[in-house]
C-alpha atoms as a PDB file:
ATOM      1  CA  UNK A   1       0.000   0.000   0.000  1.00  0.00           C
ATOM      2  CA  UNK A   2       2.560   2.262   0.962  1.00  0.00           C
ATOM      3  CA  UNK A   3       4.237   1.690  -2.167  1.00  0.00           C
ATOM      4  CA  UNK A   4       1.142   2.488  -4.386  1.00  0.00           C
ATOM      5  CA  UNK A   5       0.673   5.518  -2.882  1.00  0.00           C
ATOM      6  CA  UNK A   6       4.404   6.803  -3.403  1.00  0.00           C
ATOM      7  CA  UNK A   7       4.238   5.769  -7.359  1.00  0.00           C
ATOM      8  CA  UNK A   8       0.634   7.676  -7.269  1.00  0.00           C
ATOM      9  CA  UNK A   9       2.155  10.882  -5.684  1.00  0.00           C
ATOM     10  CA  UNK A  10       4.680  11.155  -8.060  1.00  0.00           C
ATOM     11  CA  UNK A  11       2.671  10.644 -11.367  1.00  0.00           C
ATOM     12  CA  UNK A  12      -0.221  12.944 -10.287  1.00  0.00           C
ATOM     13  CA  UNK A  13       2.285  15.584  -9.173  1.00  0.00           C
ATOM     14  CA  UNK A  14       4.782  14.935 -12.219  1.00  0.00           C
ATOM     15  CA  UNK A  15       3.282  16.676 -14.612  1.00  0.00           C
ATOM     16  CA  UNK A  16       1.589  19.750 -13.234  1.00  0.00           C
ATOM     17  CA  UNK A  17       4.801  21.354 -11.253  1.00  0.00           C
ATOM     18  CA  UNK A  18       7.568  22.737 -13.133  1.00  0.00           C
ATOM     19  CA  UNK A  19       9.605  21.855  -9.737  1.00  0.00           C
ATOM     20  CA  UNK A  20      11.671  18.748  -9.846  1.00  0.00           C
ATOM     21  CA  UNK A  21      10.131  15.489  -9.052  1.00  0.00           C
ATOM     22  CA  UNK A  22      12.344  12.336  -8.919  1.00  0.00           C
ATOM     23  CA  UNK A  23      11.460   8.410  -7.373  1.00  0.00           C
ATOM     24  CA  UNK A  24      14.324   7.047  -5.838  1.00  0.00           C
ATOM     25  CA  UNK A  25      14.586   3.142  -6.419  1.00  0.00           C
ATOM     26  CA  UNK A  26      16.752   0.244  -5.351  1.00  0.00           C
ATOM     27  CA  UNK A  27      19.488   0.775  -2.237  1.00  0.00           C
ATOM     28  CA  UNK A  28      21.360  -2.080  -2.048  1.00  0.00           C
ATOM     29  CA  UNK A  29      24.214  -1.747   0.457  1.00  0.00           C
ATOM     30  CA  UNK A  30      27.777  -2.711   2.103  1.00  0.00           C
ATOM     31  CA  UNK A  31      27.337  -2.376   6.088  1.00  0.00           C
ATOM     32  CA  UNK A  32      30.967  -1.656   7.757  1.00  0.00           C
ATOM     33  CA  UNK A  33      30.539  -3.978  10.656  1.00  0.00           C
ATOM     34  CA  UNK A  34      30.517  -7.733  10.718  1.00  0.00           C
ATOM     35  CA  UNK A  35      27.053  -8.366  11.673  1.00  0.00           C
ATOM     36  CA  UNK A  36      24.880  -9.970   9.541  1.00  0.00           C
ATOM     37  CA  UNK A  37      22.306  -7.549   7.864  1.00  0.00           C
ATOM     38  CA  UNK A  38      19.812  -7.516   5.170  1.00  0.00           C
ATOM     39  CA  UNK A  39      21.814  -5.447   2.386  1.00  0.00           C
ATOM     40  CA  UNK A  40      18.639  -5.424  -0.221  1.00  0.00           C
ATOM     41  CA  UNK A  41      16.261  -2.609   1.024  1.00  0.00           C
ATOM     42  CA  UNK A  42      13.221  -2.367  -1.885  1.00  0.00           C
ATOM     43  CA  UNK A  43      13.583   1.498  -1.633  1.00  0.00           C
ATOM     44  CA  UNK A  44      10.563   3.519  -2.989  1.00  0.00           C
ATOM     45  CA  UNK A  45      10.647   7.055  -2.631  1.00  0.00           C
ATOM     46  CA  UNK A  46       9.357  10.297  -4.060  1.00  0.00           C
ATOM     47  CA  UNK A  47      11.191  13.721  -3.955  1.00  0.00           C
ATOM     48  CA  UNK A  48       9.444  16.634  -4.685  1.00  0.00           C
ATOM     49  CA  UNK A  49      10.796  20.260  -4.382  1.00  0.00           C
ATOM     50  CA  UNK A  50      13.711  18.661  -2.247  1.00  0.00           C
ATOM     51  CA  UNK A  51      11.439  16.858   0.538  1.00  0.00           C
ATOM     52  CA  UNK A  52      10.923  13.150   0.222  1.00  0.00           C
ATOM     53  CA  UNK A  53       9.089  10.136   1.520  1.00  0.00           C
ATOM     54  CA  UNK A  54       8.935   7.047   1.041  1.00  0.00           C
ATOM     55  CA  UNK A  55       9.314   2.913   2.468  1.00  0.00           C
ATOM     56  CA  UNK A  56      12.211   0.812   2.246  1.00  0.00           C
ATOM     57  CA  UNK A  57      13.347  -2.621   4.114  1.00  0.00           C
ATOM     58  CA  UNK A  58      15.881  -1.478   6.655  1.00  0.00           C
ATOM     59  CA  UNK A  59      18.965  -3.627   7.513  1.00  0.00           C
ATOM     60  CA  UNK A  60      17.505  -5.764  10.245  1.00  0.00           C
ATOM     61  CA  UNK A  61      14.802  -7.038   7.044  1.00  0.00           C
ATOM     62  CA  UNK A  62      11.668  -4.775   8.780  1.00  0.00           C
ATOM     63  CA  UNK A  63       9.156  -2.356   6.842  1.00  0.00           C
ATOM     64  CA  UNK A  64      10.334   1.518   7.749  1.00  0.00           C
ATOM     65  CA  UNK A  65       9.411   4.817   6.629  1.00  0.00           C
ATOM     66  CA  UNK A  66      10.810   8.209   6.372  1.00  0.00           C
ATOM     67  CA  UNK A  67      10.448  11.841   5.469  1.00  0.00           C
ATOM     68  CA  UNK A  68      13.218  14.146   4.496  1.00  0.00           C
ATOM     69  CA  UNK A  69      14.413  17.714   3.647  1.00  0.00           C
ATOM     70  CA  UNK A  70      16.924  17.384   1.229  1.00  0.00           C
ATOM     71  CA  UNK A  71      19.674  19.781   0.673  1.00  0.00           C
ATOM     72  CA  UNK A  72      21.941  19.737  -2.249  1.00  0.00           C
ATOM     73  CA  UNK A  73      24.725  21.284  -4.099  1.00  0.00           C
ATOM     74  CA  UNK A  74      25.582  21.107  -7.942  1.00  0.00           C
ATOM     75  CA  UNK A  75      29.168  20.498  -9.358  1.00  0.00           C
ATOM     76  CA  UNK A  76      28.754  19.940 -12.832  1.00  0.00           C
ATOM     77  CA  UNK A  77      27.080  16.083 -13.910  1.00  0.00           C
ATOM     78  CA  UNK A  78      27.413  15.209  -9.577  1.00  0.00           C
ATOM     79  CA  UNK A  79      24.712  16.783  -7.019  1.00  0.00           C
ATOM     80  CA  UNK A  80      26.132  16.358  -3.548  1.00  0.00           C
ATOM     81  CA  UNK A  81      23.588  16.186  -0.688  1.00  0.00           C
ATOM     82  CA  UNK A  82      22.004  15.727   2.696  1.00  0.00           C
ATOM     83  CA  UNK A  83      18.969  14.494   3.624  1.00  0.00           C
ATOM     84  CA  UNK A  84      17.514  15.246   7.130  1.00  0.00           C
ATOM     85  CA  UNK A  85      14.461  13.836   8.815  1.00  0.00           C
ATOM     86  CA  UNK A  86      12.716  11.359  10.647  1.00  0.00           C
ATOM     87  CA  UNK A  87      12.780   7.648  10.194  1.00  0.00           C
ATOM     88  CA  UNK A  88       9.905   4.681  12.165  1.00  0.00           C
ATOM     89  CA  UNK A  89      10.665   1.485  11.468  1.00  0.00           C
ATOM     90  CA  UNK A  90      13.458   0.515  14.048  1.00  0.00           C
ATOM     91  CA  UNK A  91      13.719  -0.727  17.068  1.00  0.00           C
ATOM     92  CA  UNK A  92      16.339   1.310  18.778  1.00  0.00           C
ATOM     93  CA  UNK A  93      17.746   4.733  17.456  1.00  0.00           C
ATOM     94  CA  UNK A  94      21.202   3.958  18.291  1.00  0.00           C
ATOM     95  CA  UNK A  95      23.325   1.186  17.775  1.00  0.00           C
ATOM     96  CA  UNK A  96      21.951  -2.722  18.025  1.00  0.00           C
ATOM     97  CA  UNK A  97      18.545  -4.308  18.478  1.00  0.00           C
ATOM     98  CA  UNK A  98      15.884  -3.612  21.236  1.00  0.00           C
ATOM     99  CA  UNK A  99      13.111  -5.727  21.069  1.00  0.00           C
ATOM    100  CA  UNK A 100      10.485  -2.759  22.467  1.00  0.00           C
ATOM    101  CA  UNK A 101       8.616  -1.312  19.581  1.00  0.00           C
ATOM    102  CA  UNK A 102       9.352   0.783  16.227  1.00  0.00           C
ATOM    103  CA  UNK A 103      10.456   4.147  17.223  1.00  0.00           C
ATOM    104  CA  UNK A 104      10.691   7.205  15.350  1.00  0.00           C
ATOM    105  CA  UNK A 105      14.289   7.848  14.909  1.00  0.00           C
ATOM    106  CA  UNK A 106      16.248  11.300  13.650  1.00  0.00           C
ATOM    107  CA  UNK A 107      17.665  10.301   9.913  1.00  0.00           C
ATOM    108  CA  UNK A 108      20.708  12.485   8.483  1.00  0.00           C
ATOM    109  CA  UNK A 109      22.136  11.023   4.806  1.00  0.00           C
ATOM    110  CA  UNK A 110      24.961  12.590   2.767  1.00  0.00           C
ATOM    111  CA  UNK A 111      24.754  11.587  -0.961  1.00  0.00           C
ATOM    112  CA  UNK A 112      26.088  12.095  -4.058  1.00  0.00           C
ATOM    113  CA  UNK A 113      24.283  11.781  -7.663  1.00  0.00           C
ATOM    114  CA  UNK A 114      25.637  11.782 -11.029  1.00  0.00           C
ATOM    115  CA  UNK A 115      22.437  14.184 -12.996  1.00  0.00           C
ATOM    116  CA  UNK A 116      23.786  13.957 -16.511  1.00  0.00           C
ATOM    117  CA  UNK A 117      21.058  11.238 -17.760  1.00  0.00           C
ATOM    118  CA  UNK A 118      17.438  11.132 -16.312  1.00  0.00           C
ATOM    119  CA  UNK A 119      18.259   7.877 -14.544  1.00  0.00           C
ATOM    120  CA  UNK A 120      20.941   8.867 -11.949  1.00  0.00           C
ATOM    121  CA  UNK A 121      23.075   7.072  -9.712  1.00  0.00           C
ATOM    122  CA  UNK A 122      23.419   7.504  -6.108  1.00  0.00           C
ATOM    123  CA  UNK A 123      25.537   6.438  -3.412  1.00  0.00           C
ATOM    124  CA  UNK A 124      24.041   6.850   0.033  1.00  0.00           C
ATOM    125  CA  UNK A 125      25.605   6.896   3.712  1.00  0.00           C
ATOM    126  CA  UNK A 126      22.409   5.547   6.041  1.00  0.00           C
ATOM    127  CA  UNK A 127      24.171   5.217   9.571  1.00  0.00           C
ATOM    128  CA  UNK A 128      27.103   2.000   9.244  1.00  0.00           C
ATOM    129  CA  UNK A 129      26.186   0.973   5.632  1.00  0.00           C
ATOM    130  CA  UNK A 130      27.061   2.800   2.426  1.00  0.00           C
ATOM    131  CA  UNK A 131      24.582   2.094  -0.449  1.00  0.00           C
ATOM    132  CA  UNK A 132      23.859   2.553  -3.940  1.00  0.00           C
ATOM    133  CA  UNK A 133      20.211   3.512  -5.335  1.00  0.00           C
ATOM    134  CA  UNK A 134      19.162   4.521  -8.788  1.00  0.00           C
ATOM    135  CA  UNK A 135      16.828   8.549  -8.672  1.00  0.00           C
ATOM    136  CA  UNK A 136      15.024   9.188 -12.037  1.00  0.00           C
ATOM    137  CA  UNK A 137      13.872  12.358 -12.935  1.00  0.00           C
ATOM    138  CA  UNK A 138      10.204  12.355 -13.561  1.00  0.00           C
ATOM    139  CA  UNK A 139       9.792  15.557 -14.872  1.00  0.00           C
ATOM    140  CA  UNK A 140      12.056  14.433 -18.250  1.00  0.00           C
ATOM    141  CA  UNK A 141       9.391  11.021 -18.618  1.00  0.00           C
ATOM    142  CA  UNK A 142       6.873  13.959 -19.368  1.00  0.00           C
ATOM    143  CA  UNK A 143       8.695  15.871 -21.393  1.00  0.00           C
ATOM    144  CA  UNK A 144       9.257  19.069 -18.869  1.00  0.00           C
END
């Protein structure tokens, strides 16, 4: 469901903004510890106007959510950026598992994209893993 709704977001607001609209797909990752974790996350976001939502399976293989502002900076073909927000879908905001509930935790993610082609790299930094994701610009699919 939650992933029907992103997809819907984006198409309906695709072509009636000028701003930039992208869904962010993928994020498959490299953790830097030795624990075992789910490195396959099924990430479906939208970004529109540089705040996002969206789902994606976080590292311990459970359903999570997040909203973002995004900030970024343009060097030529690479956008470098950071993404701040919230994050519910884990059990403990630090380090390690708790087995209370899912929490809402704070989320801060440097990035950088390479823009030259409508689909667009990224690489991501989410906490211990670094991770690679595909953003496509919506907003070229409709000719804008």
């Amino acid at each position: 469901m939650i992933r029907a709704t992103v997809v819907a977001l984006a198409l309906v607001a695709a072509p009636v903004s000028a701003e930039s609209v992208y869904v962010h797909t993928g994020a498959w990752s490299q953790h830097l510890s030795s624990e075992d974790y789910n490195e396959s996350h099924n990430l479906l976001a939208v970004e529109y106007s540089s705040y996002m939502a969206g789902y994606f399976n976080n590292s311990y293989g459970e359903d999570s959510g997040f909203i973002a502002k995004r900030f970024s900076w343009d060097y030529g073909h690479w956008q470098a950026g950071i993404s701040v927000g919230a994050v519910y879908g884990y059990r403990s905001c630090l380090k390690g598992w708790d087995e209370g509930g899912k929490r809402v935790c704070p989320m801060v993610s440097p990035s950088l994209t390479y823009t030259r082609y409508p689909v667009q790299p990224s690489v991501l930094i989410l906490g211990n893993a670094i991770a690679v994701s595909v953003r496509t610009d919506i907003n070229w699919a409709f000719g804008q």
